[in-house]
C-alpha atoms as a PDB file:
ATOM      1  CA  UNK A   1       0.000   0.000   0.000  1.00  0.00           C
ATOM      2  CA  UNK A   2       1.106   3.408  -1.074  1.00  0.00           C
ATOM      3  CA  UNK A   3       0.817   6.292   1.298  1.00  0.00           C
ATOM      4  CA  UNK A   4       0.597   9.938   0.532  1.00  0.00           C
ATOM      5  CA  UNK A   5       1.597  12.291   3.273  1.00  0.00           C
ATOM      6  CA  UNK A   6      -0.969  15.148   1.505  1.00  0.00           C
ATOM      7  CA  UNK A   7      -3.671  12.535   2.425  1.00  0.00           C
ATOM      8  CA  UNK A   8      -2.513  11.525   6.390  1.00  0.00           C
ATOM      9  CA  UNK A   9      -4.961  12.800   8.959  1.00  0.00           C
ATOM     10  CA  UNK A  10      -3.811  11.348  11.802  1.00  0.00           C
ATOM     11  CA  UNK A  11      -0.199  10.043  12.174  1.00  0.00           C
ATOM     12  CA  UNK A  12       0.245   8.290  15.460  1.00  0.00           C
ATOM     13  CA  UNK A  13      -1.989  11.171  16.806  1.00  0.00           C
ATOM     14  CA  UNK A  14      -2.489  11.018  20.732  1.00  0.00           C
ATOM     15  CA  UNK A  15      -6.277  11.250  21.187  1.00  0.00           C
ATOM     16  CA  UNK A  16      -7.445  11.488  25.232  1.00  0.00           C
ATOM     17  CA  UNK A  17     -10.183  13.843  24.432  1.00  0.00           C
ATOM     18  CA  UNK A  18     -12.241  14.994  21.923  1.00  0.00           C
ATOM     19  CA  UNK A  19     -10.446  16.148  18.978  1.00  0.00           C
ATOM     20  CA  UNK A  20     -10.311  17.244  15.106  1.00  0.00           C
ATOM     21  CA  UNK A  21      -7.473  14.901  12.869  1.00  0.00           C
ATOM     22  CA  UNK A  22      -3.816  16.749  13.472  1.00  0.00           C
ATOM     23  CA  UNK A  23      -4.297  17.361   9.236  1.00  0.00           C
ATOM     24  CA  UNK A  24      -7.048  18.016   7.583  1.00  0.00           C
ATOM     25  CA  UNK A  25      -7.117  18.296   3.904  1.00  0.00           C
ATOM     26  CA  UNK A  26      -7.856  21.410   1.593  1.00  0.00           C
ATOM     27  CA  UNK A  27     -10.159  20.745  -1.518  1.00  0.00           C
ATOM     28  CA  UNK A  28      -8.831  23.554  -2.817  1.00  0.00           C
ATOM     29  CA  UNK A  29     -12.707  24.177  -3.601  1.00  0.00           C
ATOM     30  CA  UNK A  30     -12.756  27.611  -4.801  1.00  0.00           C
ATOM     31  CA  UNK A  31     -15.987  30.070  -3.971  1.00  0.00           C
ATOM     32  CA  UNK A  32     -18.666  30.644  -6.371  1.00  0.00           C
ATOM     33  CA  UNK A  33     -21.144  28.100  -8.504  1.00  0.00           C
ATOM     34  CA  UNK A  34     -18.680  24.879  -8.152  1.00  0.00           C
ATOM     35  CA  UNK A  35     -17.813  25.096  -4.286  1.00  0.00           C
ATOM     36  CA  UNK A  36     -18.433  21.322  -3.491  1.00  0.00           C
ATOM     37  CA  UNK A  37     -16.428  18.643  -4.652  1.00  0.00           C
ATOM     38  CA  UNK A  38     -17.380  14.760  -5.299  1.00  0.00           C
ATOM     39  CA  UNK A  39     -14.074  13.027  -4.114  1.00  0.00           C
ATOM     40  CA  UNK A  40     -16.042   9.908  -3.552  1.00  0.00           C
ATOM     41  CA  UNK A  41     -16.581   9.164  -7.141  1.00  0.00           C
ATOM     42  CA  UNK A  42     -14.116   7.742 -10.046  1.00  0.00           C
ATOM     43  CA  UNK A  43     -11.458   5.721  -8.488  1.00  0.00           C
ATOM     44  CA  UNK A  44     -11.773   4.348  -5.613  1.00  0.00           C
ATOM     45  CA  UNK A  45     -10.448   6.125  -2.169  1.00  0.00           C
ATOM     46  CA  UNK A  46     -10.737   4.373   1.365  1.00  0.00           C
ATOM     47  CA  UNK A  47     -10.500   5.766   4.410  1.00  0.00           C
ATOM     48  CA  UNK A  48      -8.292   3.671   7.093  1.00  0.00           C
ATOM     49  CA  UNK A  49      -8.399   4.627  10.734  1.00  0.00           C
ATOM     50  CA  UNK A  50      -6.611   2.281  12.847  1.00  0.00           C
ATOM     51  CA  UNK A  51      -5.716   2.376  16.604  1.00  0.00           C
ATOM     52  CA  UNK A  52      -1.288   2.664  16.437  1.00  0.00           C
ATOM     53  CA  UNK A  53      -0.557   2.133  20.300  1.00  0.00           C
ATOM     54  CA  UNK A  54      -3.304   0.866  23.108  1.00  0.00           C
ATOM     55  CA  UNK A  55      -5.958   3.119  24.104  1.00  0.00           C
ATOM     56  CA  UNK A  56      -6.139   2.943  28.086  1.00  0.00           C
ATOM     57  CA  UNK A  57      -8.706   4.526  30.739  1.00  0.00           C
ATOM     58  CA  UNK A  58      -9.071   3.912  34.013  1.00  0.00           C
ATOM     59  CA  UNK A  59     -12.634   2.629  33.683  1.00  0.00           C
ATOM     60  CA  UNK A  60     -12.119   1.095  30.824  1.00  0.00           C
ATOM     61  CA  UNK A  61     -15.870   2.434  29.958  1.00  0.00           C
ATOM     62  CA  UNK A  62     -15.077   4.854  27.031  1.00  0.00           C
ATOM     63  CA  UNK A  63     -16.428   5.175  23.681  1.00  0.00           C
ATOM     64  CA  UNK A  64     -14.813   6.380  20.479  1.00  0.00           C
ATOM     65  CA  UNK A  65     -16.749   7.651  17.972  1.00  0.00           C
ATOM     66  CA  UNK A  66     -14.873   8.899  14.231  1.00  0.00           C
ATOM     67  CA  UNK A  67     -16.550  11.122  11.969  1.00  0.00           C
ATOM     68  CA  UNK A  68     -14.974  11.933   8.378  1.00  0.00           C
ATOM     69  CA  UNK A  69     -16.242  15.621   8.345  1.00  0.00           C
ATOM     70  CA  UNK A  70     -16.167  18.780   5.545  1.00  0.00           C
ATOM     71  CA  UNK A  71     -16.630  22.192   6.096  1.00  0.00           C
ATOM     72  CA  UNK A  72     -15.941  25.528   5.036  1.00  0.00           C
ATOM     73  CA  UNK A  73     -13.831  25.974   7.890  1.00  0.00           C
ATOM     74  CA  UNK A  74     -10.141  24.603   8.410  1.00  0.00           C
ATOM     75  CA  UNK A  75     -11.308  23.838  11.889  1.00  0.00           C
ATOM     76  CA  UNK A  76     -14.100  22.095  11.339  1.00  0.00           C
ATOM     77  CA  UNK A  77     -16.100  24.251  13.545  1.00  0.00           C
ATOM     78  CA  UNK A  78     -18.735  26.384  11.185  1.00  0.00           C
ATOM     79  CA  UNK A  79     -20.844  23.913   9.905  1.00  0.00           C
ATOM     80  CA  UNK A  80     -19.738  20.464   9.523  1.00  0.00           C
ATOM     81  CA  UNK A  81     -21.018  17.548   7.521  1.00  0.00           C
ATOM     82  CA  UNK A  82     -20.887  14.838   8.783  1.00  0.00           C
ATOM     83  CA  UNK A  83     -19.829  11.563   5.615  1.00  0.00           C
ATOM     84  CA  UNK A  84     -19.127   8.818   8.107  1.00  0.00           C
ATOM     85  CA  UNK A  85     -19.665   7.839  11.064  1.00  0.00           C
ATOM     86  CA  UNK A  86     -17.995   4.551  12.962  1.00  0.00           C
ATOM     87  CA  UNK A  87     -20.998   4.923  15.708  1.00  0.00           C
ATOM     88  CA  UNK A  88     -19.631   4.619  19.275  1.00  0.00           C
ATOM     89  CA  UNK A  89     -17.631   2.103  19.506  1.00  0.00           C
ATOM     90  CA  UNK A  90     -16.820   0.363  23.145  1.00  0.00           C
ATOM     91  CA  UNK A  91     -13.582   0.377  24.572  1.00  0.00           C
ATOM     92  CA  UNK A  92     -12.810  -3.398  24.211  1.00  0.00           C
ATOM     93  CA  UNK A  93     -13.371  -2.757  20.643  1.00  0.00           C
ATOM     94  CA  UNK A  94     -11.461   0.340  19.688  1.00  0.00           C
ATOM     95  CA  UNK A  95      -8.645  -0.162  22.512  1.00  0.00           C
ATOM     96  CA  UNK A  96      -6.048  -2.941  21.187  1.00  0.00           C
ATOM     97  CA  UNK A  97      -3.325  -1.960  19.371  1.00  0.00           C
ATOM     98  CA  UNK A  98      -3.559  -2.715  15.808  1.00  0.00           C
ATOM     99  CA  UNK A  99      -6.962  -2.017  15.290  1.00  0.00           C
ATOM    100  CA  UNK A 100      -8.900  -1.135  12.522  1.00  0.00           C
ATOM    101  CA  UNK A 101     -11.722   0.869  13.526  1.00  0.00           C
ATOM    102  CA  UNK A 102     -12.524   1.865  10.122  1.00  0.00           C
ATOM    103  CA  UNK A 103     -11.941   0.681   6.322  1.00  0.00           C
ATOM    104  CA  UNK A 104     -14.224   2.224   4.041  1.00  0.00           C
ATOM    105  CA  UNK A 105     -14.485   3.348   0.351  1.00  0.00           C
ATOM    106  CA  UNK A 106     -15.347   7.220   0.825  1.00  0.00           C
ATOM    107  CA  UNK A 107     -18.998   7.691   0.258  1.00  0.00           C
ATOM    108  CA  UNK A 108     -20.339   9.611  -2.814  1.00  0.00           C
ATOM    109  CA  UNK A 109     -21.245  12.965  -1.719  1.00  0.00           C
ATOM    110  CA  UNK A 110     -20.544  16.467  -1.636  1.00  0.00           C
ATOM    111  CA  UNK A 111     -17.333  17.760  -0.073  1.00  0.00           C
ATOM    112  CA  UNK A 112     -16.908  20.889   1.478  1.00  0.00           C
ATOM    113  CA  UNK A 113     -13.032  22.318   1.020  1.00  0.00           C
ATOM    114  CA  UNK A 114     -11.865  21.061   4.277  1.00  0.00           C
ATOM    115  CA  UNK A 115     -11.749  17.138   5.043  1.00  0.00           C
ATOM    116  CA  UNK A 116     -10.806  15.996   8.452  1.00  0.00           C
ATOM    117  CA  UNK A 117     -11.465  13.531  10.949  1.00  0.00           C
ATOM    118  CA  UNK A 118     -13.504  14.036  14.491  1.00  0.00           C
ATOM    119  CA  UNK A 119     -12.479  11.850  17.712  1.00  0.00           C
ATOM    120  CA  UNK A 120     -15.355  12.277  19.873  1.00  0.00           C
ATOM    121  CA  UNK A 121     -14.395  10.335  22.997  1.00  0.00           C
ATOM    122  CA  UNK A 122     -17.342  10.038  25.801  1.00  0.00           C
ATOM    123  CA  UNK A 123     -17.474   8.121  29.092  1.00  0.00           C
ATOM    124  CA  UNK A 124     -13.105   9.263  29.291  1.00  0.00           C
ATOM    125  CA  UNK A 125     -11.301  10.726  29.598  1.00  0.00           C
ATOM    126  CA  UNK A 126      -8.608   8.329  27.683  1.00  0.00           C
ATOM    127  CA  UNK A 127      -5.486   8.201  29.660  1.00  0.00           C
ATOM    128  CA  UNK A 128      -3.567   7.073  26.335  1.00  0.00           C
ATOM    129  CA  UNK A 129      -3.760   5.494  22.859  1.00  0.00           C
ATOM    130  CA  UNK A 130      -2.512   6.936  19.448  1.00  0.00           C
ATOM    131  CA  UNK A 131      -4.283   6.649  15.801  1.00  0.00           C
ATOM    132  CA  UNK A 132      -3.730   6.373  12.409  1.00  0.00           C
ATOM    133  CA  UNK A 133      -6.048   7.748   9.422  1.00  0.00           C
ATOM    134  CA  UNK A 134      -5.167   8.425   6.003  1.00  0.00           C
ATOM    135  CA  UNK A 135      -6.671   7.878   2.701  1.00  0.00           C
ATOM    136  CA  UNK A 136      -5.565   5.576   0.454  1.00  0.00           C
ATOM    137  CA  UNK A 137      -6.482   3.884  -3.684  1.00  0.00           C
ATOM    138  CA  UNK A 138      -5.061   0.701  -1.896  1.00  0.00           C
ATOM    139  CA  UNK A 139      -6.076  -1.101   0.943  1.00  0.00           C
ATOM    140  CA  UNK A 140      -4.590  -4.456   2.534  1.00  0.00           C
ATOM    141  CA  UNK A 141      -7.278  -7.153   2.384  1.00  0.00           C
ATOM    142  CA  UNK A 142      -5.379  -9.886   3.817  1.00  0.00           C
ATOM    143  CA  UNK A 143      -6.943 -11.797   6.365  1.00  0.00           C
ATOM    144  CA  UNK A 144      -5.038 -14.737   8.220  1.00  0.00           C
ATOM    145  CA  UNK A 145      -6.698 -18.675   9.008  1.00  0.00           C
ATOM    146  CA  UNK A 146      -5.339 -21.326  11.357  1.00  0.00           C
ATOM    147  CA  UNK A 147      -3.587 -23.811   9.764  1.00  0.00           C
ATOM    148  CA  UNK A 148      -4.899 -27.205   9.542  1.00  0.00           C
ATOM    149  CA  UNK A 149      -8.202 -26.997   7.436  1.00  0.00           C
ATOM    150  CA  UNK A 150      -8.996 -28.309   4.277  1.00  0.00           C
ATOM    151  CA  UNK A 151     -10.045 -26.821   0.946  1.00  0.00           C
ATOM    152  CA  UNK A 152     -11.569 -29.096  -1.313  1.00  0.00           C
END
């Protein structure tokens, strides 16, 4: 899998609170009649997130929720729309390192000029964990059996 570093949102990014992606991406979407984009159509794109180094809390009772947001606003703060959502996820399920919370081909829609992620964590604070998230044309499919079973 190739990565670009234009297309990284989060690269080993601490997350213990709430939080917008360390990066997020500029459409370059000019004002005027054609302000919205449609990255989600023609190739393919996927967006990876994946949990780098064990998330820990003390309760070990918080969610993680990951939004793949657009907005007219670098900071995601003006009016947001909201393309994905991975839905709370519990901490047994988002915690382990390794991961993946999310691997999904970008929906069709239409893109503001700034593309970022949103870590909502609830029920935390986390008291560590890091995260990847970048988009990539490639992802890694492989998937691992036990040995010992027959294909016939």
């Amino acid at each position: 899998m190739i990565l670009d570093s234009q297309l990284l949102f989060s690269d080993a990014q601490a997350v213990t609170a709430t939080a917008i992606s360390t990066n997020v991406i500029d459409l370059n979407v000019v004002v005027g009649p054609n302000a919205i984009q449609d990255i989600g159509s023609g190739e393919d794109l996927y967006l990876v997130v994946t949990t780098l180094t064990a998330a820990t809390d003390t309760g070990s009772d918080a969610t993680l929720t990951v939004t793949l947001e657009s907005d007219t606003a670098v900071g995601l703060a003006t009016a947001p729309v909201v393309h994905f959502s991975t839905g709370a996820l519990a901490f047994a399920t988002f915690s382990p390192a390794g991961t993946n919370l999310a691997i999904i081909k970008l929906p069709t829609a239409e893109y503001k000029r700034y593309l970022g992620l949103r870590y909502t964590v609830a029920s935390g604070p986390l008291t560590a964990g890091t995260f990847d998230a970048y988009l990539t044309k490639d992802i890694s499919k492989f998937k691992a059996y036990a040995s010992g079973f027959y294909v016939g």
